[in-house]
N, C-alpha and C. Protein backbone atom coordinates (compact mmCIF):
# COMPACT_ATOMS: atom_id res chain seq x y z
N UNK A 1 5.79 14.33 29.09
CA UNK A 1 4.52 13.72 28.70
C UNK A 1 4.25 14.03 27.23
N UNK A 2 4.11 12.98 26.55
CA UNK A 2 3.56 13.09 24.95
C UNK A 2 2.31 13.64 24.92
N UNK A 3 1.97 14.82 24.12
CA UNK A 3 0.63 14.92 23.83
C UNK A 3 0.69 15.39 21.99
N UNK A 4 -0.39 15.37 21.65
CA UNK A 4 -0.87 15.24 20.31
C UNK A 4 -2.05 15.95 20.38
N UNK A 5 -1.79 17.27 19.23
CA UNK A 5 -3.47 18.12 19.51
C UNK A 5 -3.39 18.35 17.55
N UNK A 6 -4.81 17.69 17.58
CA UNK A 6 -5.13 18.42 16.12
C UNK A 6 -5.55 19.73 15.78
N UNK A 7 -5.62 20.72 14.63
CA UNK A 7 -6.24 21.67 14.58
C UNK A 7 -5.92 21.48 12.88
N UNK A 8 -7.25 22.26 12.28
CA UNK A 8 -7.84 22.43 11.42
C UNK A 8 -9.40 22.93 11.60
N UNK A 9 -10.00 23.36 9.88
CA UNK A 9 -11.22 23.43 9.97
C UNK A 9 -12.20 22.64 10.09
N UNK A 10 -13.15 22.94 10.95
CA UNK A 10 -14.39 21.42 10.73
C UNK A 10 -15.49 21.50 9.90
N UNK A 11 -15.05 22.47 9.25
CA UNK A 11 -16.34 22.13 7.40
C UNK A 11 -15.44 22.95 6.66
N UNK A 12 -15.50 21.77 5.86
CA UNK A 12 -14.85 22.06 4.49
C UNK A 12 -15.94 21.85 3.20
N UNK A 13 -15.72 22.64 2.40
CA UNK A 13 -16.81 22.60 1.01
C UNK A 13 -16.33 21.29 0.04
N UNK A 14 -17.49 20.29 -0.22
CA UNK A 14 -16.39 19.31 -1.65
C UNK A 14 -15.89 19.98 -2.19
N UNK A 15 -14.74 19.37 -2.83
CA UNK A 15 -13.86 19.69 -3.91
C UNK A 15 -12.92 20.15 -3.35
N UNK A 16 -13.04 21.00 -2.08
CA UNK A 16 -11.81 21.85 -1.82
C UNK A 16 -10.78 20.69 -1.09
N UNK A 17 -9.86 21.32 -0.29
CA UNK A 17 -8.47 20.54 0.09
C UNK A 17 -8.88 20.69 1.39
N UNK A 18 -8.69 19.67 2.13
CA UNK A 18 -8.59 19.53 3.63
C UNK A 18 -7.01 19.92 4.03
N UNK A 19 -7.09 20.46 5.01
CA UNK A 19 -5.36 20.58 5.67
C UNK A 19 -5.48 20.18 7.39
N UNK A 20 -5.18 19.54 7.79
CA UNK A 20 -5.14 19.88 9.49
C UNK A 20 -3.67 19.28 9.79
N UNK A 21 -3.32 19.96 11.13
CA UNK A 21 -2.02 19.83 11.39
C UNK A 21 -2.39 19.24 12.46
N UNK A 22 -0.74 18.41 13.05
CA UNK A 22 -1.24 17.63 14.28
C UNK A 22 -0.15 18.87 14.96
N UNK A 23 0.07 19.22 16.23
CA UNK A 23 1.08 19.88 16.94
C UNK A 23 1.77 18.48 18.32
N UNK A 24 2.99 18.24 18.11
CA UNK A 24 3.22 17.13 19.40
C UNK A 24 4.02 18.19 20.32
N UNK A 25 4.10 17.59 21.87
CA UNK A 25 4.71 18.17 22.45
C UNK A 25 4.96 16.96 23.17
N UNK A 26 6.34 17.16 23.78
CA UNK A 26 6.90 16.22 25.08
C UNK A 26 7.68 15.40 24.29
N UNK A 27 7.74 15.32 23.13
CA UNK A 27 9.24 14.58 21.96
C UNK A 27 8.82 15.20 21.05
N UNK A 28 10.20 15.24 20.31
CA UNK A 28 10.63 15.44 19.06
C UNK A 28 9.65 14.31 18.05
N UNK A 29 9.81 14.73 16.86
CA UNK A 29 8.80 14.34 15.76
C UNK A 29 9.98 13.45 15.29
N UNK A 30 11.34 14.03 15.38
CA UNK A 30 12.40 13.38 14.60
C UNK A 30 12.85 12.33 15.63
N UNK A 31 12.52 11.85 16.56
CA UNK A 31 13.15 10.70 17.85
C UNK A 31 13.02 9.53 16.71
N UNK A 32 14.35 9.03 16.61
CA UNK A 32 14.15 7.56 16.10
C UNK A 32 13.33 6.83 16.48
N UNK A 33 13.26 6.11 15.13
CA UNK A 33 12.25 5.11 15.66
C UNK A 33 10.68 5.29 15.87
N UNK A 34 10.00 6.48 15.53
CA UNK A 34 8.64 7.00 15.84
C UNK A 34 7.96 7.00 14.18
N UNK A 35 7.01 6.71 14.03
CA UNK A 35 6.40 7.27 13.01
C UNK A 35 5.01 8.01 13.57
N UNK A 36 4.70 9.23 12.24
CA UNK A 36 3.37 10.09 13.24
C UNK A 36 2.59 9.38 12.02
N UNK A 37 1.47 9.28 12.47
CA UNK A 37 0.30 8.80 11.29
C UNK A 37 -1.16 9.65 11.47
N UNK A 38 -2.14 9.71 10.92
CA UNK A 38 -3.48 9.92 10.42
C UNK A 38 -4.23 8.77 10.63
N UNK A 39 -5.44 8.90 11.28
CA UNK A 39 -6.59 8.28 11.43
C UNK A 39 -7.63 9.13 11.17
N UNK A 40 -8.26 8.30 10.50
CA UNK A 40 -9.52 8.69 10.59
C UNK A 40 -10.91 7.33 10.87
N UNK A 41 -11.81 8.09 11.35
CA UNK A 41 -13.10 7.24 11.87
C UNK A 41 -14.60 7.93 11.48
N UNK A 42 -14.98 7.26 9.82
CA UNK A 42 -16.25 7.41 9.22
C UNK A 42 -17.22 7.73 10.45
N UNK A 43 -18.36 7.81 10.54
CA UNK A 43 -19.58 7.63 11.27
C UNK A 43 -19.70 6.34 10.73
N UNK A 44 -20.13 5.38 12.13
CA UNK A 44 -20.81 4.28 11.57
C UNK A 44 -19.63 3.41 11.40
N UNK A 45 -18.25 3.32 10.96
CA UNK A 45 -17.41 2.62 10.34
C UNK A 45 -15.99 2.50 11.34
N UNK A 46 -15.34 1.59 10.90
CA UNK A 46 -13.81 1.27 11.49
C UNK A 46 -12.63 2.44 11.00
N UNK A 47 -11.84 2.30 11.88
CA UNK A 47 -10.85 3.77 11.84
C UNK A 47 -10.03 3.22 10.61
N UNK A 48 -9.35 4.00 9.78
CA UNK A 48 -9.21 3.85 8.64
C UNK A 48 -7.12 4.75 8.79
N UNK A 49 -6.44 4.04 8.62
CA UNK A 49 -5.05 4.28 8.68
C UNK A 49 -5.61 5.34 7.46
N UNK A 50 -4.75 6.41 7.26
CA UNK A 50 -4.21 7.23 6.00
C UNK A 50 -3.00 7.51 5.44
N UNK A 51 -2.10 7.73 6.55
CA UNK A 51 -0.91 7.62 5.88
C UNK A 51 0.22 8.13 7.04
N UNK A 52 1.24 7.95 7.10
CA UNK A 52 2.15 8.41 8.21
C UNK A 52 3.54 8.96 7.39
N UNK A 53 4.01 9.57 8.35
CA UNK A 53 5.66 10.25 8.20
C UNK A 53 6.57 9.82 9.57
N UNK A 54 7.56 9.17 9.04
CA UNK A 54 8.34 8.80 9.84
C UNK A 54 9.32 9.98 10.49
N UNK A 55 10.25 9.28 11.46
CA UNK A 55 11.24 10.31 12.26
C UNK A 55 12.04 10.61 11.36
N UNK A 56 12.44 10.27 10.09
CA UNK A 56 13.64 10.51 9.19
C UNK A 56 13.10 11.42 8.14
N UNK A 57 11.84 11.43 8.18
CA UNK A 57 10.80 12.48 7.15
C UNK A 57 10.37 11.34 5.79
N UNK A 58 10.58 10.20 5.72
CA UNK A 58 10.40 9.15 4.68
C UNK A 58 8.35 9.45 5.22
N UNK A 59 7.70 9.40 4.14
CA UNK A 59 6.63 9.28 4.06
C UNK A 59 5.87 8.35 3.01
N UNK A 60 4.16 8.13 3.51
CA UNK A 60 3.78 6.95 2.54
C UNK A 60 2.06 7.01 3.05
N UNK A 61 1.57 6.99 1.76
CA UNK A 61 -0.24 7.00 2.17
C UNK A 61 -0.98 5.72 2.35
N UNK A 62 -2.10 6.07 2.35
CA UNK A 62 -2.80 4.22 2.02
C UNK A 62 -3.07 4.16 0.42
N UNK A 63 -3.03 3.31 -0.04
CA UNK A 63 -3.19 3.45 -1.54
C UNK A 63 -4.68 4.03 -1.81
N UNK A 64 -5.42 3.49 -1.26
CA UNK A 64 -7.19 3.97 -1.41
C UNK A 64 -6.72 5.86 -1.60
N UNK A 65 -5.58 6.41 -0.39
CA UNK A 65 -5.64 7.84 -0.56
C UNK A 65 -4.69 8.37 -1.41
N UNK A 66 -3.78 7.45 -2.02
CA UNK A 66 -2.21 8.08 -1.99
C UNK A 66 -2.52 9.07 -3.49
N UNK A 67 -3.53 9.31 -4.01
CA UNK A 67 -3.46 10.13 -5.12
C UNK A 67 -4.15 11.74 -4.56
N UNK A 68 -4.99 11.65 -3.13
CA UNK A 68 -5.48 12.60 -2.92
C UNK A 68 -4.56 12.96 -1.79
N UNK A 69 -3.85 12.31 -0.82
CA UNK A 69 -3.79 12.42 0.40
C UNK A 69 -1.76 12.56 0.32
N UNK A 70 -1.55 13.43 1.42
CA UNK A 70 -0.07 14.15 1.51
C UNK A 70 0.46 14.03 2.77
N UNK A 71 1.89 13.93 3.61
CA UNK A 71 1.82 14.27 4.48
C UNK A 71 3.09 14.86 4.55
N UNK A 72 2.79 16.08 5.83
CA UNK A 72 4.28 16.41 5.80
C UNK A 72 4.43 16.93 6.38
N UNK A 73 5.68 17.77 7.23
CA UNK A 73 6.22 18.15 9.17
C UNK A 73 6.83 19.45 8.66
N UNK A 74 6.96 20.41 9.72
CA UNK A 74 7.59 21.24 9.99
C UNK A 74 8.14 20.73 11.34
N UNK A 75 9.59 20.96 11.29
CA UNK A 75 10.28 20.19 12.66
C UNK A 75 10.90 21.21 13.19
N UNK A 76 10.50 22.29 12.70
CA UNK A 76 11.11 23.68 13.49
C UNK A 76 9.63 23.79 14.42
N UNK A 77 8.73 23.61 14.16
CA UNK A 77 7.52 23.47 15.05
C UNK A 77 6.95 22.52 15.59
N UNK A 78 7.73 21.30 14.77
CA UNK A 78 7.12 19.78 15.58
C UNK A 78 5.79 19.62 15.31
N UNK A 79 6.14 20.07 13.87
CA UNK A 79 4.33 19.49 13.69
C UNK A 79 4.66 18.70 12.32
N UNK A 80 3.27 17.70 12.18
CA UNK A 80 3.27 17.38 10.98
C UNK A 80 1.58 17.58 10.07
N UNK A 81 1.42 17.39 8.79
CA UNK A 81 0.23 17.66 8.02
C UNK A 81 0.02 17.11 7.20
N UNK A 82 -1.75 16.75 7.57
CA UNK A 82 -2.41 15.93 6.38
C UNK A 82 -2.97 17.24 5.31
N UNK A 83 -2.63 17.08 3.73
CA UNK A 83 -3.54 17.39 2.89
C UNK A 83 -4.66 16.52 2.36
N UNK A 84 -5.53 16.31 2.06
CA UNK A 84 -6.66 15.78 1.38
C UNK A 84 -7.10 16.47 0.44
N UNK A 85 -7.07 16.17 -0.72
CA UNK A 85 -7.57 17.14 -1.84
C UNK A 85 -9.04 16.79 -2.31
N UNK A 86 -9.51 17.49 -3.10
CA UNK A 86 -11.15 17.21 -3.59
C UNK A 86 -11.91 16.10 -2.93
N UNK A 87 -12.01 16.60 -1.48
CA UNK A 87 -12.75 16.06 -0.41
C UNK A 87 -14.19 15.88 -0.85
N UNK A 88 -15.07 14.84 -0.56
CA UNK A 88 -16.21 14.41 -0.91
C UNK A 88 -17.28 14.37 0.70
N UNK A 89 -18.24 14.01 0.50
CA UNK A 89 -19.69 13.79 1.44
C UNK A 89 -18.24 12.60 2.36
N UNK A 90 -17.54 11.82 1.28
CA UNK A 90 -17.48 10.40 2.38
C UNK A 90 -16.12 10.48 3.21
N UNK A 91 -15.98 11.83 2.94
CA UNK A 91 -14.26 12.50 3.92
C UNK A 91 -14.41 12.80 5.13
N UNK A 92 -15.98 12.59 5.44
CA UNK A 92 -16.65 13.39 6.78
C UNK A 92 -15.99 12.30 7.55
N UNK A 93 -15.67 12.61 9.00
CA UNK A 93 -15.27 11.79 9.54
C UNK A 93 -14.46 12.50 11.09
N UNK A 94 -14.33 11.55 11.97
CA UNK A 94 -13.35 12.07 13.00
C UNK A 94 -11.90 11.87 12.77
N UNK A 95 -10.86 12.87 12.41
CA UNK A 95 -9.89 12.69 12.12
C UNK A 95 -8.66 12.79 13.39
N UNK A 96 -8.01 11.71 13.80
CA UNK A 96 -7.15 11.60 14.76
C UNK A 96 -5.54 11.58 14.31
N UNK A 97 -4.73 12.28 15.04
CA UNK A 97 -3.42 12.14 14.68
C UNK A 97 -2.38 10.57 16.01
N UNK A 98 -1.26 10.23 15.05
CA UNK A 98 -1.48 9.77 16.44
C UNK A 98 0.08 8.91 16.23
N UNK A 99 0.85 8.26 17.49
CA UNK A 99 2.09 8.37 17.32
C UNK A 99 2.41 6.59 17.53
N UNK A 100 2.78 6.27 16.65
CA UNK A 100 3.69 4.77 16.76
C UNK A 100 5.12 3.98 16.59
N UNK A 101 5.58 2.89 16.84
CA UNK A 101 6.95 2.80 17.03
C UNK A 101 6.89 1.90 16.03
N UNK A 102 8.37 1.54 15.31
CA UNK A 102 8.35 1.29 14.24
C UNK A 102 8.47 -0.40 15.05
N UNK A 103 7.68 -1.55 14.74
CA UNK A 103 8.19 -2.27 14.43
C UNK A 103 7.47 -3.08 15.99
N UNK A 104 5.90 -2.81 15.94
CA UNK A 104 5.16 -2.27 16.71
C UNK A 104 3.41 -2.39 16.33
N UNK A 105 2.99 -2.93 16.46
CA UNK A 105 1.46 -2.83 15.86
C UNK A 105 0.63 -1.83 16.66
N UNK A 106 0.43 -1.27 17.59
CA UNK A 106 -0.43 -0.83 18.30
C UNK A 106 0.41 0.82 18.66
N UNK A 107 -0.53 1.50 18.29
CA UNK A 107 0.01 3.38 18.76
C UNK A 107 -0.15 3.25 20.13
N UNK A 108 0.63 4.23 20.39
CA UNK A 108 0.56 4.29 21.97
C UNK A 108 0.36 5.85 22.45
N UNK A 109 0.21 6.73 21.46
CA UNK A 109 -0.29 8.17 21.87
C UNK A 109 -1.21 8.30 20.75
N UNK A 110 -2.26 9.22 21.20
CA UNK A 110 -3.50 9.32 20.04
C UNK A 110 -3.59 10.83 20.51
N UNK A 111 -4.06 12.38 19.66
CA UNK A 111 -4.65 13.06 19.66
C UNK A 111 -5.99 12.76 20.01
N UNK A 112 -6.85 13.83 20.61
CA UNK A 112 -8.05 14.07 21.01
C UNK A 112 -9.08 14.26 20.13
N UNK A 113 -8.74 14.15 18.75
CA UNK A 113 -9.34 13.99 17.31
C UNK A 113 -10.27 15.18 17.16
N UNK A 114 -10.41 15.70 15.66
CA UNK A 114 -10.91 16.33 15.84
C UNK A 114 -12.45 16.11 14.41
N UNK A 115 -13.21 16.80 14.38
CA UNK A 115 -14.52 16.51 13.31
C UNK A 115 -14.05 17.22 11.86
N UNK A 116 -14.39 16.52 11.09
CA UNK A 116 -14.27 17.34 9.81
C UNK A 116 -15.56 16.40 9.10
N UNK A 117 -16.71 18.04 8.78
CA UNK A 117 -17.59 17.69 8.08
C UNK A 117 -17.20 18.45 6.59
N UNK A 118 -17.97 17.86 5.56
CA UNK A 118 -17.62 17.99 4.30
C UNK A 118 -19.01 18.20 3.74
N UNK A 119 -19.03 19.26 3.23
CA UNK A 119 -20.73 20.34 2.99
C UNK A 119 -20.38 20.27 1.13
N UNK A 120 -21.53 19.85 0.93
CA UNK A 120 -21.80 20.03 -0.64
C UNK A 120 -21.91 21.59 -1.20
């Protein structure tokens, strides 16, 4: 069984760097053919792609993030990680990790998401 658990902090100060890791269990991060991605969901707003890392470790952001936003795996632990740097009021949001096939529109495993508020 695939599962997907986020962890990180849920207040972060502006300016500073967000980090949360996703942890998968029940496959490999490296199974062909998988990419892991980042969601996030404003209050109020539509879930917002951020950026994913594929099974080969090739990675890529959304352009809106790709100057703040990072991602990247430890595959000795099967995890992978979002950075966010000089996080703002509008970073607040429910952040979900979550797993899709290449070639594929729709994820088919989602983490249980977790809150990240962003305190002035």
């Amino acid at each position: 069984q695939v599962q997907l658990q986020e962890s990180g902090p849920g207040l972060v100060k502006s300016s500073q760097t967000l980090s949360l890791t996703c942890t998968v269990s029940g496959v490999s991060i490296t199974t062909a053919n998988y990419y892991w991605s980042w969601v996030r969901q404003p209050p109020g707003k539509e879930p917002q792609w951020m950026g994913c890392i594929q099974y080969d470790g090739a990675s890529g952001a959304r352009p809106s993030f790709k100057s703040r936003a990072s991602i990247s795996r430890d595959t000795s632990k099967n995890q992978f990680t979002l950075q966010l740097s000089s996080v703002t009021a509008e970073d607040t949001a429910m952040y979900y990790c979550v797993r899709g096939e290449i070639g594929r529109d729709e994820y088919d495993y989602w983490g249980q998401g977790t809150q990240v508020t962003v305190s002035s």
